[in-house]
Protein backbone atom coordinates (compact mmCIF):
# COMPACT_ATOMS: atom_id res chain seq x y z
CA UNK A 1 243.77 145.71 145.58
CA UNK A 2 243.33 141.81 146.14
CA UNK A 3 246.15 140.85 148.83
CA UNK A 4 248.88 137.85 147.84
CA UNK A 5 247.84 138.69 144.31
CA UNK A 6 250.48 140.62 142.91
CA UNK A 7 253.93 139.87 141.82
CA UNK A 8 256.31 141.45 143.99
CA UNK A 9 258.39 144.79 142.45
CA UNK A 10 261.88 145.71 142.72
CA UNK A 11 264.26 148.78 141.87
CA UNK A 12 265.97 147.44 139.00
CA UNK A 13 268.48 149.00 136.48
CA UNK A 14 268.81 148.53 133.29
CA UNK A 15 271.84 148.63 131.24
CA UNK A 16 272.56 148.11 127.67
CA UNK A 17 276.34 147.63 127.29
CA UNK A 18 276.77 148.44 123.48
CA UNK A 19 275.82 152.32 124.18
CA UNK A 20 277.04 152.92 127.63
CA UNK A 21 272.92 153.63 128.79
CA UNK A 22 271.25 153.04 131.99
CA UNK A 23 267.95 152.93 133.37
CA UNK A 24 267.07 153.29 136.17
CA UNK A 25 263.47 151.86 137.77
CA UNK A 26 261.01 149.40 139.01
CA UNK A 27 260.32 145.84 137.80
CA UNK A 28 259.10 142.55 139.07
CA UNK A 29 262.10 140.76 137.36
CA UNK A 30 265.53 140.32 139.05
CA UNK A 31 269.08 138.98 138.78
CA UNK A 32 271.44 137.81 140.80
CA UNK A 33 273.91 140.47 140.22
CA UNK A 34 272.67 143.84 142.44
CA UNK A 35 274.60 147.61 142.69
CA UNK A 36 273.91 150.08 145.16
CA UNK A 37 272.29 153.38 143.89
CA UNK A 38 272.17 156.65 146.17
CA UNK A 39 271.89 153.95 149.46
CA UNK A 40 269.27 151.57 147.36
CA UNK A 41 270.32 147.97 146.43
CA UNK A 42 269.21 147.69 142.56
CA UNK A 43 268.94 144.36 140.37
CA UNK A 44 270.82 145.07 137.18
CA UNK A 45 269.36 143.41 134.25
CA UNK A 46 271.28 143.58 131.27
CA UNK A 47 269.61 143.79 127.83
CA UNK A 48 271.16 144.04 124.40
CA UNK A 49 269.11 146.87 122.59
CA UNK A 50 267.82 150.05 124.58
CA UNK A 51 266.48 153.17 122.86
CA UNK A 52 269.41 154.61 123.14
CA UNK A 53 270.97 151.76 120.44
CA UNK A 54 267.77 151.11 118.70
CA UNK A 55 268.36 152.27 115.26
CA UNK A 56 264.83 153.62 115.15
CA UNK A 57 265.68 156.20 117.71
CA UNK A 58 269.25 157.33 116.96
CA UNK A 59 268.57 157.59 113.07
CA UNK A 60 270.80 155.19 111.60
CA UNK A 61 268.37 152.89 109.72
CA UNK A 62 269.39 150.15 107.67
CA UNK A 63 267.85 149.92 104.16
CA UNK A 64 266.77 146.03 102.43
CA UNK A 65 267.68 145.99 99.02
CA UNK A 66 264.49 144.69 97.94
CA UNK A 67 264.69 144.47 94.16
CA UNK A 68 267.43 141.62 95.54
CA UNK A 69 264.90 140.10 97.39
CA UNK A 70 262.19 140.24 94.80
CA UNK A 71 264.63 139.28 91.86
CA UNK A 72 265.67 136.01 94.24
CA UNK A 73 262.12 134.96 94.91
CA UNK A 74 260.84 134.76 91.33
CA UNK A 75 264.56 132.94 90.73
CA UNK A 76 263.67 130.35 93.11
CA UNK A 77 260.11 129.92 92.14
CA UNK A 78 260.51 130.40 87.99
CA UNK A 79 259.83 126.45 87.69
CA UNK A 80 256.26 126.78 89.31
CA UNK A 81 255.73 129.65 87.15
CA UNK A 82 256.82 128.28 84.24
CA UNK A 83 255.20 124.67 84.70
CA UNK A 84 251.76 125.94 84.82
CA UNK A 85 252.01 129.09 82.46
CA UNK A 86 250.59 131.77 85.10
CA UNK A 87 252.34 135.20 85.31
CA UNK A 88 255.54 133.49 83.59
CA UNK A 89 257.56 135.06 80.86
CA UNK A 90 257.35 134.02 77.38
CA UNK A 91 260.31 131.16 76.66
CA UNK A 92 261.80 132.13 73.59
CA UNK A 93 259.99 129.91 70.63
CA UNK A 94 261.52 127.93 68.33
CA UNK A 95 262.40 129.68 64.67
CA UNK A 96 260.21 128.55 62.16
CA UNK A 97 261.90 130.17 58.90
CA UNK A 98 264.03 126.71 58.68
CA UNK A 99 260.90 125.23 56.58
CA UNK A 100 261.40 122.46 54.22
């Protein structure tokens, strides 16, 4: 390894406040708060989702009600559709058994 190269590397911890989780490790960012672990001074760096709050990992996924979005899109675009006849619906026609 090249000397006066690399970034220099800490023990940090990690700690995501919204599930009580902590991680201990090494990074090259810091902070200016620090705790002492077993005798070593550690940066903490506080983040917002871990895995241990990522809905991924614990199973509770959110679903997108996507017909909503769908049916919302074609509202707000229906004049484009309709102004140059592509994919629009059929505008209901005129009766024509009023003849004179």
């Amino acid at each position: 390894m090249k000397e006066g190269i690399h970034p220099e590397y800490h023990p940090v911890v990690f700690v995501d406040g919204s599930a009580d989780f902590e991680l201990v490790t090494r990074s090259t960012k810091t902070s200016s708060e620090t705790r002492d672990i077993d005798g070593v001074e550690h940066y903490v760096l506080r983040v917002e989702i871990s895995s241990a709050s990522h809905p991924f990992f614990t199973g509770q996924q959110r679903f997108i009600d996507t017909a909503g979005r769908v049916e919302r899109f074609q509202r707000k675009y229906e004049k484009f559709y309709k102004k140059d006849g592509s994919d629009a619906e059929p505008e209901a026609e005129a009766d024509s058994s009023d003849e004179s």
